[in-house]
PDB file of N, CA and C in Angstrom:
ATOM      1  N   UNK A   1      -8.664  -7.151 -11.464  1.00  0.00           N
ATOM      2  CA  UNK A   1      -7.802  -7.453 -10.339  1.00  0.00           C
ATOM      3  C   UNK A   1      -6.569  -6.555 -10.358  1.00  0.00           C
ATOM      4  N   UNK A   2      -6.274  -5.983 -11.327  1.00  0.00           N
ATOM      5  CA  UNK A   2      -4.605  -5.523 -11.787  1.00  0.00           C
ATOM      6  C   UNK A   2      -5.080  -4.314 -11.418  1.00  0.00           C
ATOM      7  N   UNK A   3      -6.146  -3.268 -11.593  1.00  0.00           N
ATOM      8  CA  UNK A   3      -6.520  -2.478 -11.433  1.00  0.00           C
ATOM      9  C   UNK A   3      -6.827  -2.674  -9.905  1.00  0.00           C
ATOM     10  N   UNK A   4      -7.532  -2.965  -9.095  1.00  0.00           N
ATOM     11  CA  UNK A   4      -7.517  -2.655  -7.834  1.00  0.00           C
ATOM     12  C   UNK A   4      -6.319  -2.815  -6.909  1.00  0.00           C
ATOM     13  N   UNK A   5      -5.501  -3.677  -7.572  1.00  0.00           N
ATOM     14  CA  UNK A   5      -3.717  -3.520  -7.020  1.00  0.00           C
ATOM     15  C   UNK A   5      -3.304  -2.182  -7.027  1.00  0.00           C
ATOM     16  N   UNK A   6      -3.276  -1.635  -8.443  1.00  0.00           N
ATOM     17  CA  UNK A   6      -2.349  -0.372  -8.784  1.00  0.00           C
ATOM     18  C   UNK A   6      -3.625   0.490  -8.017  1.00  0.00           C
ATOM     19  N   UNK A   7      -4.906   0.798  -7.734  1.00  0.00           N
ATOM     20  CA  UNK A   7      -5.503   1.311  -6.429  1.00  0.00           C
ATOM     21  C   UNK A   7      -4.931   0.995  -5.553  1.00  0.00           C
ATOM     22  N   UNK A   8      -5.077   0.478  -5.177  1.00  0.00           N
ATOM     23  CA  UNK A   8      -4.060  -0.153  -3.630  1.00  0.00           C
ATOM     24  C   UNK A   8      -3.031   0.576  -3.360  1.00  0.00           C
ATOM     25  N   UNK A   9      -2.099   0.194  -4.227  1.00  0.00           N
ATOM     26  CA  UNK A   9      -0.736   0.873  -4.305  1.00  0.00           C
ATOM     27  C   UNK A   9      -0.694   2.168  -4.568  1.00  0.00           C
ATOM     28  N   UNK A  10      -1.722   3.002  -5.231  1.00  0.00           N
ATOM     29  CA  UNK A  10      -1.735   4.679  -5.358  1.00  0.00           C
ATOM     30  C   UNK A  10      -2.179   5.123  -3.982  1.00  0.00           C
ATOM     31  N   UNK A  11      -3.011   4.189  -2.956  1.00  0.00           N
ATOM     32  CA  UNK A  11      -3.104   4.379  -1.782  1.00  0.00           C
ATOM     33  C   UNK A  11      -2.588   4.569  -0.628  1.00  0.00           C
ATOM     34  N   UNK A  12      -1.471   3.746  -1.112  1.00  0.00           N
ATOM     35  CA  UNK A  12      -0.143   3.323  -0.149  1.00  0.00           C
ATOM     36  C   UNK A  12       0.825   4.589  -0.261  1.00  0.00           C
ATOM     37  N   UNK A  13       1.454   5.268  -1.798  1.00  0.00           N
ATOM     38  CA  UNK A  13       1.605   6.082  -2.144  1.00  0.00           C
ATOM     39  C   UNK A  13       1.537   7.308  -1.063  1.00  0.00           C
ATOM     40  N   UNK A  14      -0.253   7.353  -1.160  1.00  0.00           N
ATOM     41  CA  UNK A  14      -0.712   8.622  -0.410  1.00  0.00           C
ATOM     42  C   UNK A  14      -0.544   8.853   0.617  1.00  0.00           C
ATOM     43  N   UNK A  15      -0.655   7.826   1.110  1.00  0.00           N
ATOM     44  CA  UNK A  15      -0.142   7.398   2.585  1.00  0.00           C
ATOM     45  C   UNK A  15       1.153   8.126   2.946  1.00  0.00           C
ATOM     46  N   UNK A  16       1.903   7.553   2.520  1.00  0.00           N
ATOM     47  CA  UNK A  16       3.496   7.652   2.229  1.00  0.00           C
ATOM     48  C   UNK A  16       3.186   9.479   2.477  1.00  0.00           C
ATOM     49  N   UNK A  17       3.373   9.791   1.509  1.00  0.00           N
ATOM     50  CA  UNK A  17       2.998  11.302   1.252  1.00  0.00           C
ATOM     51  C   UNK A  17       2.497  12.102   2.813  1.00  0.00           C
ATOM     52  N   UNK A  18       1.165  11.285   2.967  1.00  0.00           N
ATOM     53  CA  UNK A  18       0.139  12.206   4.019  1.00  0.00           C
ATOM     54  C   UNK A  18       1.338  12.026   5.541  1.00  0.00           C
ATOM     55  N   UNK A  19       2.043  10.940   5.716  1.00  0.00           N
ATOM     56  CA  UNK A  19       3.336  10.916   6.580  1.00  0.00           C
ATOM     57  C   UNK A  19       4.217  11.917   6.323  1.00  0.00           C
ATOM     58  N   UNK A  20       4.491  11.978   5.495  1.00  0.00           N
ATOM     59  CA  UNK A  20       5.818  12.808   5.449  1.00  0.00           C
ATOM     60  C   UNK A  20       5.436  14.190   5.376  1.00  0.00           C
ATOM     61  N   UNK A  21       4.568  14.868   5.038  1.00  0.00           N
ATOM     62  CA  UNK A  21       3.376  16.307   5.352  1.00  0.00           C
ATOM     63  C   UNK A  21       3.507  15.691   7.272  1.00  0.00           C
ATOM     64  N   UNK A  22       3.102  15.270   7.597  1.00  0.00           N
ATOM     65  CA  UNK A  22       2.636  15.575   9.166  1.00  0.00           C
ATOM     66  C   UNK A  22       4.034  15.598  10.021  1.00  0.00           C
ATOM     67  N   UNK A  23       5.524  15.029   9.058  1.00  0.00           N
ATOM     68  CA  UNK A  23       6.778  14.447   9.526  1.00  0.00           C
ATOM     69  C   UNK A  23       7.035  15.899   9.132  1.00  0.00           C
ATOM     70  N   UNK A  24       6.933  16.732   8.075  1.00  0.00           N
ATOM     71  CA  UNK A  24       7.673  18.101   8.274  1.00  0.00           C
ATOM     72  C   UNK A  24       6.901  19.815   8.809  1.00  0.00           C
ATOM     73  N   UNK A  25       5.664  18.851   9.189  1.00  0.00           N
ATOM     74  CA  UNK A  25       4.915  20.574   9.916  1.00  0.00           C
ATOM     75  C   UNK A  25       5.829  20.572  10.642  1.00  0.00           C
ATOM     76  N   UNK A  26       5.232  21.856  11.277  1.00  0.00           N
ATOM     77  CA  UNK A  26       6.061  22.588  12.389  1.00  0.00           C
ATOM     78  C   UNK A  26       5.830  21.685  14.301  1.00  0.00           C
ATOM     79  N   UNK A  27       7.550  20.926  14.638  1.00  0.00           N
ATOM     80  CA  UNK A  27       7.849  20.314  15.868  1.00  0.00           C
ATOM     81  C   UNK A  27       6.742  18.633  15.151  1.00  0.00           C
ATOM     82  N   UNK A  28       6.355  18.518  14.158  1.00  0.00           N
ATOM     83  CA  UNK A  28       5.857  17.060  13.649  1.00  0.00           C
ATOM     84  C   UNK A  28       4.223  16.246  14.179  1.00  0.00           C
ATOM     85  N   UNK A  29       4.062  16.124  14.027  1.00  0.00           N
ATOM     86  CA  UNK A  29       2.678  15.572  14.320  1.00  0.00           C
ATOM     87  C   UNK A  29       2.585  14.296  14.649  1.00  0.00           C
ATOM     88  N   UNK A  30       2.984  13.576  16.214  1.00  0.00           N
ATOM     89  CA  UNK A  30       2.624  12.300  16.190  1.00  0.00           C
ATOM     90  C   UNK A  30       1.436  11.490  15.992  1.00  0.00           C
ATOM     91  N   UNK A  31       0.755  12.068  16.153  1.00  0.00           N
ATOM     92  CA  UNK A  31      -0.727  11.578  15.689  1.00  0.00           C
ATOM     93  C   UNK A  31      -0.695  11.099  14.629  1.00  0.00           C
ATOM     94  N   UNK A  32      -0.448  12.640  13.431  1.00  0.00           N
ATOM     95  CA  UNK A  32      -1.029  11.646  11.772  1.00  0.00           C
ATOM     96  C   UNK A  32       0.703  11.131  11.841  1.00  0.00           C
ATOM     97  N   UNK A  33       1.675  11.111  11.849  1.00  0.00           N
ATOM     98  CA  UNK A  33       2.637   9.958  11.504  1.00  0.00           C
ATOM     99  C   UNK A  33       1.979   8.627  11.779  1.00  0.00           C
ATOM    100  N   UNK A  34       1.332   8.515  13.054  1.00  0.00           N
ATOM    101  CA  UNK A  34       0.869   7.321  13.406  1.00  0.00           C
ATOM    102  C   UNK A  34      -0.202   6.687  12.896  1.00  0.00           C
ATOM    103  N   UNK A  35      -0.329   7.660  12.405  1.00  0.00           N
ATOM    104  CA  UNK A  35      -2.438   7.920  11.634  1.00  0.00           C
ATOM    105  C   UNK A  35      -2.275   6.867  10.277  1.00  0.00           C
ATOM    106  N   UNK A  36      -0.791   7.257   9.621  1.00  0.00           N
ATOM    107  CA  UNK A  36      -0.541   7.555   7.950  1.00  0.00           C
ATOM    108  C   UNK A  36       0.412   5.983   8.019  1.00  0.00           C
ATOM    109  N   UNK A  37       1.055   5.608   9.451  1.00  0.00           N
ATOM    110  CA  UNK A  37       1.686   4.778   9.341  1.00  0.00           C
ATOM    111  C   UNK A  37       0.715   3.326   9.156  1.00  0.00           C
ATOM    112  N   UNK A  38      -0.291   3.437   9.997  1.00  0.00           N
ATOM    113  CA  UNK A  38      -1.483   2.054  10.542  1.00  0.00           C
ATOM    114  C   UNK A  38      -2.326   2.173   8.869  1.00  0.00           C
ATOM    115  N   UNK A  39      -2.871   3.129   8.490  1.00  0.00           N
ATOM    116  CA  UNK A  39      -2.974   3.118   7.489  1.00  0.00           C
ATOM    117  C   UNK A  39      -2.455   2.230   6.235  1.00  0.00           C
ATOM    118  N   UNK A  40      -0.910   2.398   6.023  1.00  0.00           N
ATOM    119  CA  UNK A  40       0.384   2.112   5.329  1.00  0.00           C
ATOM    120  C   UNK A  40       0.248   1.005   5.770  1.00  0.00           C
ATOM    121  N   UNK A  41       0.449   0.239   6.962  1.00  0.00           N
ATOM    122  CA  UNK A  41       0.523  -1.082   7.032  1.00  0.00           C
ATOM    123  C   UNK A  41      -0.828  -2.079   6.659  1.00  0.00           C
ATOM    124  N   UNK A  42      -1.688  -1.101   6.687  1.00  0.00           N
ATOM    125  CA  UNK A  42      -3.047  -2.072   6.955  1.00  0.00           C
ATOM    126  C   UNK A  42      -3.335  -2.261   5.442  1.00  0.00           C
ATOM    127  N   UNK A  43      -3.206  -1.308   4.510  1.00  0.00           N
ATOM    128  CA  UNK A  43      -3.276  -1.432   3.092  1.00  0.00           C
ATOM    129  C   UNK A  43      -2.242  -2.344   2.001  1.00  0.00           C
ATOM    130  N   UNK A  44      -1.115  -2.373   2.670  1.00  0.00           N
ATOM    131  CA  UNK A  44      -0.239  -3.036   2.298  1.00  0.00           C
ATOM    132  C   UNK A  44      -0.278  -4.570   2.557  1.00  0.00           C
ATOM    133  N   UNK A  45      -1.316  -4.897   3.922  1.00  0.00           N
ATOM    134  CA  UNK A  45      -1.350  -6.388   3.946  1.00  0.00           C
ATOM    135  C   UNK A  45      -2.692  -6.462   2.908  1.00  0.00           C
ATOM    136  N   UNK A  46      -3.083  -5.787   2.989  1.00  0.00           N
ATOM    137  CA  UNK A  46      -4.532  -6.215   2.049  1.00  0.00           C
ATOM    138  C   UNK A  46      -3.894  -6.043   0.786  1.00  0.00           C
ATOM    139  N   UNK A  47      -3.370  -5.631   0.299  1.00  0.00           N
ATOM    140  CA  UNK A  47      -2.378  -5.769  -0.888  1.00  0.00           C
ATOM    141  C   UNK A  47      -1.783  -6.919  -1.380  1.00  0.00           C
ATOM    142  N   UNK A  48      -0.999  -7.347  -0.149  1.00  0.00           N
ATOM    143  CA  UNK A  48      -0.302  -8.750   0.334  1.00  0.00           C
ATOM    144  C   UNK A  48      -1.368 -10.008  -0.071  1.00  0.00           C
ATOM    145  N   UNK A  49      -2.525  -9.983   0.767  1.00  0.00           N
ATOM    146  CA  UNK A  49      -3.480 -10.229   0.794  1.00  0.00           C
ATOM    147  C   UNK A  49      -3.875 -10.649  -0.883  1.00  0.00           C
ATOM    148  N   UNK A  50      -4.634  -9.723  -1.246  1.00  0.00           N
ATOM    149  CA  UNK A  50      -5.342  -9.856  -2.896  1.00  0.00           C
ATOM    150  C   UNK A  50      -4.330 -10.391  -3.898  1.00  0.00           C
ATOM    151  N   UNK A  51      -2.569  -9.941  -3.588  1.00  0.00           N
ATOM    152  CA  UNK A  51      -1.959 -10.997  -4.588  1.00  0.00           C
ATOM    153  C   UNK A  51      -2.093 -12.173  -4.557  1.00  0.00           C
ATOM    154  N   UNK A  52      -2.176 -12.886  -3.312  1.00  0.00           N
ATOM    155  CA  UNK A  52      -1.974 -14.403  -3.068  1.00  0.00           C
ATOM    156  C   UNK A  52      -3.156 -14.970  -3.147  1.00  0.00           C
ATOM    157  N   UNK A  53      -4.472 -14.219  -2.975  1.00  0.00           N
ATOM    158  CA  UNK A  53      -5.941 -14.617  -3.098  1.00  0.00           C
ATOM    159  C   UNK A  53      -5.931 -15.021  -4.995  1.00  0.00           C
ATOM    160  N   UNK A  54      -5.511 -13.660  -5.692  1.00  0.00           N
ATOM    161  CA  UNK A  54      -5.731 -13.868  -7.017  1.00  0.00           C
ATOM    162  C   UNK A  54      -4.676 -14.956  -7.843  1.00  0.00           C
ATOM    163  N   UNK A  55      -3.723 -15.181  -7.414  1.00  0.00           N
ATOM    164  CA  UNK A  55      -2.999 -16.567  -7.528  1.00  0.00           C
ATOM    165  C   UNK A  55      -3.378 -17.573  -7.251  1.00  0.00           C
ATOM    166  N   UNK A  56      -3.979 -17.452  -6.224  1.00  0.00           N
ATOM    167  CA  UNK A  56      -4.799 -18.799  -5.889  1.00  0.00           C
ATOM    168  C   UNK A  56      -5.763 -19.138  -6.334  1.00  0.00           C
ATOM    169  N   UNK A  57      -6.798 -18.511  -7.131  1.00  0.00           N
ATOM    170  CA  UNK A  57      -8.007 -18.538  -7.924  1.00  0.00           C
ATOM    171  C   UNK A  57      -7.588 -18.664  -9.112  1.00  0.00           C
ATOM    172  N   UNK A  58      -6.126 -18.369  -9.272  1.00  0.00           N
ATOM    173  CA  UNK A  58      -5.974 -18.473 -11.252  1.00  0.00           C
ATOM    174  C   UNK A  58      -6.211 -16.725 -11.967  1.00  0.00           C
ATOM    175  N   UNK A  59      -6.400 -15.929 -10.651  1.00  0.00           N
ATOM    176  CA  UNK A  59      -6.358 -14.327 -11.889  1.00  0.00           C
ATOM    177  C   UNK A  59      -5.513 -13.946 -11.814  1.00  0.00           C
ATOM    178  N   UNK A  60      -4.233 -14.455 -10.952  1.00  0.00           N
ATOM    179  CA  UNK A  60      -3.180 -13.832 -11.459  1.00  0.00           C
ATOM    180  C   UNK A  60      -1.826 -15.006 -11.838  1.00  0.00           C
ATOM    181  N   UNK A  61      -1.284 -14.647 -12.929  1.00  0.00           N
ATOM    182  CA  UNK A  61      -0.384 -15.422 -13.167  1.00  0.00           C
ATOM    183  C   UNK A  61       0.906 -14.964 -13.057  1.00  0.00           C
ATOM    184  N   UNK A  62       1.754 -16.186 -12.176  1.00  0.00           N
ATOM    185  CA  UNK A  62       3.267 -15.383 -12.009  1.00  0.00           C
ATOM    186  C   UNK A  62       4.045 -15.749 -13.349  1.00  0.00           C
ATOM    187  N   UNK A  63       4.814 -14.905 -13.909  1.00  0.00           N
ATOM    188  CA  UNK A  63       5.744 -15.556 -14.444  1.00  0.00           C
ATOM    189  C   UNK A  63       7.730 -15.211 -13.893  1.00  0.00           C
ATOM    190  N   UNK A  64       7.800 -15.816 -14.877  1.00  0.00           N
ATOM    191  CA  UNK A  64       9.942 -15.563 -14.743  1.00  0.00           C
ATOM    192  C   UNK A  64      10.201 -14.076 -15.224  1.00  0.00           C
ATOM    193  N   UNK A  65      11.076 -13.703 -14.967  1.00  0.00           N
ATOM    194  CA  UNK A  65      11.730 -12.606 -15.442  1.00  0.00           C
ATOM    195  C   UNK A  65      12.759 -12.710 -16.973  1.00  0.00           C
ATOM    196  N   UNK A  66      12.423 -12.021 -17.967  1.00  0.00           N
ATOM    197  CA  UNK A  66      13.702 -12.191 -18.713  1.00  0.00           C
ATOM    198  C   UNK A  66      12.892 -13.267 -20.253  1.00  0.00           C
ATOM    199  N   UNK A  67      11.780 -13.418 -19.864  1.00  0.00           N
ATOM    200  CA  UNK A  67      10.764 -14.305 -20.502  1.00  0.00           C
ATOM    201  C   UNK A  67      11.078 -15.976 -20.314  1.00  0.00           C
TER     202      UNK A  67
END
């Protein structure tokens, strides 16, 4: 489960990245900004998503900060 998070999140990452490439070509690319943004959001709820699924099944455990 911890592993397909930190996937997730190297995804989100790329994302991030593949935006900001289309945010500094030349006059900008609304397309992939928009491309890289729907992307970014859609991975991030499924992200959202699999934390609260795996809490709820018991694979993931929250704890406190600070122990």
């Amino acid at each position: 489960m911890k592993l397909i998070v930190l996937l997730l999140f190297a995804a989100i990452l790329t994302s991030l990245g593949s935006g900001l490439v289309a945010l500094f070509r030349r006059g900008g690319d609304p397309d992939g900004l928009l491309r890289a943004l729907t992307w970014r959001i859609a991975l991030s709820v499924l992200a959202f998503a699999l934390l609260i699924a795996g809490w709820y099944f018991g694979l993931l455990q929250p704890h406190g900060l600070g122990g």
